[in-house]
N, C-alpha and C. Protein backbone atom coordinates (compact mmCIF):
# COMPACT_ATOMS: atom_id res chain seq x y z
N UNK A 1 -13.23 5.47 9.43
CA UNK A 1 -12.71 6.19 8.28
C UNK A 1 -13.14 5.45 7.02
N UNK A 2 -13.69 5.96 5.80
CA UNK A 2 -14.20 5.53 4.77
C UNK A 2 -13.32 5.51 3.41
N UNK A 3 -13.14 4.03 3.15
CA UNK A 3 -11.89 4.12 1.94
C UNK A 3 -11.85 5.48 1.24
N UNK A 4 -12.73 6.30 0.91
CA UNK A 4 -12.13 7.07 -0.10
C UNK A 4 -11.42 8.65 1.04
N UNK A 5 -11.56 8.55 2.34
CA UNK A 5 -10.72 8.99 2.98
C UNK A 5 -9.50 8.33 3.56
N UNK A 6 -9.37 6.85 3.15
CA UNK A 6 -7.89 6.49 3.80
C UNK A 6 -7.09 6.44 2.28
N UNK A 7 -7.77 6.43 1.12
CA UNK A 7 -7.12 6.79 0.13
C UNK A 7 -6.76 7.92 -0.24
N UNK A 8 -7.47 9.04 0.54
CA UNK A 8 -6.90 10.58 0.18
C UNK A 8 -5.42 10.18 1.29
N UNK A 9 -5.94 9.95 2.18
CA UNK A 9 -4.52 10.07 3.12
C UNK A 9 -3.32 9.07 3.01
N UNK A 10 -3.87 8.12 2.00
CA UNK A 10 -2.42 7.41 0.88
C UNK A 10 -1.91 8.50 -0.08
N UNK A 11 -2.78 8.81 -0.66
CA UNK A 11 -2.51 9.82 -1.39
C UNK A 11 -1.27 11.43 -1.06
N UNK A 12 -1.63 11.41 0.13
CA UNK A 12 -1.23 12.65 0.53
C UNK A 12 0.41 11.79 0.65
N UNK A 13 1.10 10.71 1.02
CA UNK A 13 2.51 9.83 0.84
C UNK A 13 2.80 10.27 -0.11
N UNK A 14 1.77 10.50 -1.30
CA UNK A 14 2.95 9.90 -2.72
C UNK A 14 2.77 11.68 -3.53
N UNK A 15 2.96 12.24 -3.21
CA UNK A 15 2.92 14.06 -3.50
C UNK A 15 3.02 13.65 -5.29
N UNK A 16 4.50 12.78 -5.60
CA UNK A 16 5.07 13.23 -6.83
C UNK A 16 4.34 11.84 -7.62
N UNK A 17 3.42 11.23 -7.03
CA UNK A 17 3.36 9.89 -7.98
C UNK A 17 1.68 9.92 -8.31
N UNK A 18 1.36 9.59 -10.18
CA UNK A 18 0.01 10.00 -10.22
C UNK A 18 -0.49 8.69 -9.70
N UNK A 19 -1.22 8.54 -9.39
CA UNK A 19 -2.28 7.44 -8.82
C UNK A 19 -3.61 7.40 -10.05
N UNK A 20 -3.82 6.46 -10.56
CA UNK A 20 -4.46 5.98 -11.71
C UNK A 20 -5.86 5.68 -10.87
N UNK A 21 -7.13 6.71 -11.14
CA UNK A 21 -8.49 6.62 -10.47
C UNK A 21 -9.22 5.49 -11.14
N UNK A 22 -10.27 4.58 -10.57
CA UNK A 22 -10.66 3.97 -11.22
C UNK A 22 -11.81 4.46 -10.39
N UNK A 23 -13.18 3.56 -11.02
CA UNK A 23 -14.72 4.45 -10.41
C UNK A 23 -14.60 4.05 -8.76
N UNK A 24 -14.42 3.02 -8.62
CA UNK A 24 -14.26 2.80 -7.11
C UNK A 24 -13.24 3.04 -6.77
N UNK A 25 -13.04 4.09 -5.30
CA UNK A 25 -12.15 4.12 -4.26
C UNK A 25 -11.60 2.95 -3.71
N UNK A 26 -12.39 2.11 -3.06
CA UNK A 26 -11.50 0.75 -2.16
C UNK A 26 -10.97 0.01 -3.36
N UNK A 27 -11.04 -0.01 -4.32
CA UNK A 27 -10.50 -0.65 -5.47
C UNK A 27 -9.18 0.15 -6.24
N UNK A 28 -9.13 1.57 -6.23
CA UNK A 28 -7.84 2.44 -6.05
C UNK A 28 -7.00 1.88 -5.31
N UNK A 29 -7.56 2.44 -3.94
CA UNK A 29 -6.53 2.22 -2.44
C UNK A 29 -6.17 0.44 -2.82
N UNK A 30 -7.01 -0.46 -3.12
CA UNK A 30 -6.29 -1.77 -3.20
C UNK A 30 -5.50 -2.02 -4.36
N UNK A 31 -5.75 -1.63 -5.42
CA UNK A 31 -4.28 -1.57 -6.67
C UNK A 31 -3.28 -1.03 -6.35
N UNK A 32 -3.18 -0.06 -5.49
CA UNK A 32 -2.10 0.96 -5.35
C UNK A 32 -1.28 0.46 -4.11
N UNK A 33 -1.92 -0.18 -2.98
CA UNK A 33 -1.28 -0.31 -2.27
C UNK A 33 -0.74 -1.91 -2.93
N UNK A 34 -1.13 -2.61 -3.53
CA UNK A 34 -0.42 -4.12 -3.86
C UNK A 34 0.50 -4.00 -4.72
N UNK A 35 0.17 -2.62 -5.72
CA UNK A 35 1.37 -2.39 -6.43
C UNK A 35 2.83 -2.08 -6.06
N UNK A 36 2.54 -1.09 -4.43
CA UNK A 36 3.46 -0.56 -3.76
C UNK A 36 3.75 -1.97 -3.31
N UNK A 37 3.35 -2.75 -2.30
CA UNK A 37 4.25 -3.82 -1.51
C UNK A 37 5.22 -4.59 -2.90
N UNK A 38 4.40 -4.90 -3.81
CA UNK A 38 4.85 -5.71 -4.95
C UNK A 38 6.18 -4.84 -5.66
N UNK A 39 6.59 -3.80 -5.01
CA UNK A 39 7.91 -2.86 -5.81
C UNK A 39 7.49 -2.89 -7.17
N UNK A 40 6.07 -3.07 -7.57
CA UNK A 40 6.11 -2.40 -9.44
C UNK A 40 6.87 -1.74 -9.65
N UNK A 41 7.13 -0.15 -8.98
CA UNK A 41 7.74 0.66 -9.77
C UNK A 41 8.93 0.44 -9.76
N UNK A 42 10.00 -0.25 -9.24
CA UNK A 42 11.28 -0.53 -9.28
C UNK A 42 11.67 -1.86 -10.61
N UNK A 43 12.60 -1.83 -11.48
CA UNK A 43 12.89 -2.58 -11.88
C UNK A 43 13.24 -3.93 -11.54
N UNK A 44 12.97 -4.87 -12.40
CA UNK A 44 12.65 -6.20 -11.69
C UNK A 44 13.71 -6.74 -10.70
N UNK A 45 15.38 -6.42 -11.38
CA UNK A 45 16.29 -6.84 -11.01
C UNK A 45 16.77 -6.14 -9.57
N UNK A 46 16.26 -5.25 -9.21
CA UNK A 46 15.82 -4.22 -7.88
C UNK A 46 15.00 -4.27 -6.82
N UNK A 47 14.06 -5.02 -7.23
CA UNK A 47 12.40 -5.38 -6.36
C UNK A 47 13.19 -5.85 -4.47
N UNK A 48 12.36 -5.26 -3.82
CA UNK A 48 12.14 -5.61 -2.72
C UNK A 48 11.40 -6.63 -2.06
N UNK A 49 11.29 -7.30 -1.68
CA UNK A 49 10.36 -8.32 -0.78
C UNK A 49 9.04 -7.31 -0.60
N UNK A 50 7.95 -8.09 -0.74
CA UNK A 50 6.78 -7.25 0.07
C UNK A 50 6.76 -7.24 1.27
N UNK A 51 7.33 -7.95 2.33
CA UNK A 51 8.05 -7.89 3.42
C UNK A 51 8.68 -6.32 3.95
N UNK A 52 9.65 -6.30 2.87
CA UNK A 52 10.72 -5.51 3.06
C UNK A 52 10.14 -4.35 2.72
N UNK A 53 9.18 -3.89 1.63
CA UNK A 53 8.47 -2.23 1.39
C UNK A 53 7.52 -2.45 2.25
N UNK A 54 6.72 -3.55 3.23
CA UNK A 54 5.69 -3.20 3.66
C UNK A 54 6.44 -2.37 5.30
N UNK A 55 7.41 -3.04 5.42
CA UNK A 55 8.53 -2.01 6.41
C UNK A 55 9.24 -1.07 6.03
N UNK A 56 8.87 -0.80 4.60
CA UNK A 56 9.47 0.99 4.16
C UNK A 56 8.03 1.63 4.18
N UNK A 57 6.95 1.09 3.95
CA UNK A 57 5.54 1.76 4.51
C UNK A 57 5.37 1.94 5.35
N UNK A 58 5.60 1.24 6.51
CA UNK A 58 5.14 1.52 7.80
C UNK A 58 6.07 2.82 7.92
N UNK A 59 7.14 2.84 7.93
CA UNK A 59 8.22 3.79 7.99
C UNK A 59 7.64 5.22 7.46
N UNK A 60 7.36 5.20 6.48
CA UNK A 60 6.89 6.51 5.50
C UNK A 60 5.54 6.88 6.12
N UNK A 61 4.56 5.80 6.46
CA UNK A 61 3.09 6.73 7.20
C UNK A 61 3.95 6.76 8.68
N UNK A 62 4.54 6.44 9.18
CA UNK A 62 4.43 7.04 10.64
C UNK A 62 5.09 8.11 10.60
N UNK A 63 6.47 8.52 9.78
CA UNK A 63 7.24 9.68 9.75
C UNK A 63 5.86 10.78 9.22
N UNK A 64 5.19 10.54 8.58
CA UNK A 64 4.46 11.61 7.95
C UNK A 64 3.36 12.57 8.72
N UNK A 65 2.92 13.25 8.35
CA UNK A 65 1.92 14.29 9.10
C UNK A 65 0.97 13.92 9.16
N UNK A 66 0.04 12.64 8.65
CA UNK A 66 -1.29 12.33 8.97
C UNK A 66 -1.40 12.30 10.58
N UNK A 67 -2.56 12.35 10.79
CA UNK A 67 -3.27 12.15 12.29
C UNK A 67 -3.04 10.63 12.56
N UNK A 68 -2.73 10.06 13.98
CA UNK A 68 -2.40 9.00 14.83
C UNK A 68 -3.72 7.69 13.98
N UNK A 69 -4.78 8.43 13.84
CA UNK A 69 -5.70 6.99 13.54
C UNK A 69 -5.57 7.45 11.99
N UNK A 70 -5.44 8.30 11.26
CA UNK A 70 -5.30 7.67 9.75
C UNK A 70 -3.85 7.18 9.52
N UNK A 71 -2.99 7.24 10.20
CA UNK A 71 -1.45 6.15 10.02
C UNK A 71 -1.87 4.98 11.00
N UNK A 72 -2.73 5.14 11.74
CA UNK A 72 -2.96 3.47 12.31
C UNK A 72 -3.73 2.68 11.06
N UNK A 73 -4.52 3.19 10.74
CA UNK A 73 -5.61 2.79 9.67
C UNK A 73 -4.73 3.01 8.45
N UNK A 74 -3.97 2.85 7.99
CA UNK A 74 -3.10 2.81 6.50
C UNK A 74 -2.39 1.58 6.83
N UNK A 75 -1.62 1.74 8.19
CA UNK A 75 -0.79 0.97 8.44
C UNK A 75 -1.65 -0.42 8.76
N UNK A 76 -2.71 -0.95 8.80
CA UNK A 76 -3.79 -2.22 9.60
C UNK A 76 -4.12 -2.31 7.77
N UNK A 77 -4.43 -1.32 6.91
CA UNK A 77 -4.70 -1.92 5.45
C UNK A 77 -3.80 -1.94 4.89
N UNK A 78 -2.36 -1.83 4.75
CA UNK A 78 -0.79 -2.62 4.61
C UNK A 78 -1.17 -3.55 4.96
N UNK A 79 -1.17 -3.94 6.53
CA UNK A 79 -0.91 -5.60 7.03
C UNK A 79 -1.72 -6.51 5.91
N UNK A 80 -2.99 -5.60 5.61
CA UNK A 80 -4.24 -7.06 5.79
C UNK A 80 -4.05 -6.92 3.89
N UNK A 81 -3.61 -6.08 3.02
CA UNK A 81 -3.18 -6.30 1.77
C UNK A 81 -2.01 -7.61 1.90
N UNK A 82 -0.80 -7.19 2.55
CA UNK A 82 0.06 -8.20 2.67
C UNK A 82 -0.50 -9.42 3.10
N UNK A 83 -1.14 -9.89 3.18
CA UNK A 83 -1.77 -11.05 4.06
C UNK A 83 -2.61 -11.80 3.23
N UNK A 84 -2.98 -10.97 2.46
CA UNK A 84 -3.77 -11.50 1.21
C UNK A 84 -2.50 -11.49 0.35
N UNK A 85 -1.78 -11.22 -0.17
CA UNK A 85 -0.37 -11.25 -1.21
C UNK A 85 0.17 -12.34 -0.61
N UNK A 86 0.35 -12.95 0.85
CA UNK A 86 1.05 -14.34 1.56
C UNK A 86 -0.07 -15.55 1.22
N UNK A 87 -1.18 -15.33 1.24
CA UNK A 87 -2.43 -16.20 0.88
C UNK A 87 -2.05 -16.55 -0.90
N UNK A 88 -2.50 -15.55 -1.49
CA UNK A 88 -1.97 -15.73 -2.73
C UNK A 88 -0.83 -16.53 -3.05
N UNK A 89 -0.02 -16.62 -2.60
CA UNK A 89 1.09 -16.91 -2.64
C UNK A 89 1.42 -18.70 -2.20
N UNK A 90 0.97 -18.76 -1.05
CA UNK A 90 0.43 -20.30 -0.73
C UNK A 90 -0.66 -21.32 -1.52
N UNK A 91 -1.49 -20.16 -2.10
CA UNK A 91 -2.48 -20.82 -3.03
C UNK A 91 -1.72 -21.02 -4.55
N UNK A 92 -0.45 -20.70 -4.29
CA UNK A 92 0.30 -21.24 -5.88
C UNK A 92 0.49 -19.82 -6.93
N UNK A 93 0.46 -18.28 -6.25
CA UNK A 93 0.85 -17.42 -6.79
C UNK A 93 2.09 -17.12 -6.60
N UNK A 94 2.54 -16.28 -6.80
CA UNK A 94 3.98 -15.87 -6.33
C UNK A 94 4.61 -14.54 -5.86
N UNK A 95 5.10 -14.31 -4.87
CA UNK A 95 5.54 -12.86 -4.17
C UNK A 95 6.72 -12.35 -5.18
């Protein structure tokens, strides 16, 4: 599956939320999904663990209507975003 089809099928999650295009696709799908683990849109005093939304993601692509390998494949580029956000994080950034 080719980022700018696992980003249509992120896309198809968020019905009511605009998603900000930039010229590259894998560079969309990667702002959007770090923004999501990172609870941007929630106020600060509200924020979730990226932990904790990357288990309200998994939750939301498997309940949803995509096909078995584009929620496997959303759900494997969750993990490996989060994984880089735990890297970051050891290298002296912060979750």
């Amino acid at each position: 599956m080719t980022r700018i089809e696992l980003l249509e099928a992120y896309k198809s999650l968020w019905s009511n939320r605009a998603l900000p295009m930039d010229e590259n696709p894998a560079l969309t799908l990667k702002n959007a999904v770090e923004k999501e683990l990172n609870d941007e849109m929630t106020h600060p005093r509200l924020r979730k663990t990226p932990h904790q939304k990357f288990s309200l993601s998994v939750k939301r692509i498997v309940t949803s209507s995509l096909d078995d390998n584009q929620k496997i494949q959303l759900i494997e580029y969750h993990l490996h975003i989060l994984e880089e956000l735990e890297n970051e994080t050891i290298r002296g950034g912060s979750l």
